[in-house]
Protein backbone atom coordinates (compact mmCIF):
# COMPACT_ATOMS: atom_id res chain seq x y z
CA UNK A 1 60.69 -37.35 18.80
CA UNK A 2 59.17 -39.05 15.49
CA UNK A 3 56.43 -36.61 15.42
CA UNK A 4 57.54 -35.84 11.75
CA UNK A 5 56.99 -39.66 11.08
CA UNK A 6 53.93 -40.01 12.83
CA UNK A 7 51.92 -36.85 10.80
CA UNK A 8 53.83 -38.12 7.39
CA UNK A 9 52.18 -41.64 8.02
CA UNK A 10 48.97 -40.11 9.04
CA UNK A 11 48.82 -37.90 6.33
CA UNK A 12 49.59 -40.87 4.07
CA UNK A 13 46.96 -43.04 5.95
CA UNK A 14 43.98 -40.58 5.26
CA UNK A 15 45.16 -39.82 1.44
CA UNK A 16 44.61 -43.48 1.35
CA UNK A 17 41.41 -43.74 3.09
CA UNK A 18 40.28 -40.29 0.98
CA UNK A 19 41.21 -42.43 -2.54
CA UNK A 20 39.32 -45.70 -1.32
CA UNK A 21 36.22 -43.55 -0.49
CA UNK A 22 36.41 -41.61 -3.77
CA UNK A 23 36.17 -44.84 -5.58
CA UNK A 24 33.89 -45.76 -3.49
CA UNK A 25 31.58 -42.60 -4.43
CA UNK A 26 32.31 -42.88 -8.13
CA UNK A 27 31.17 -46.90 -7.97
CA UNK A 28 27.45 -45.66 -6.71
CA UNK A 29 26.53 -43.05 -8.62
């Protein structure tokens, strides 16, 4: 099973998605 994979790639996924929303958050205030 590539379950191992599949949670590294998520957890890489929603770091990414947490940055981009960060930014996103700094940019409006």
């Amino acid at each position: 099973m590539a379950t191992r994979q599949i949670s590294r790639y998520l957890r890489l996924v929603a770091a990414d998605l947490v940055g981009e929303n960060a930014e996103v958050l700094r940019e409006s205030e």
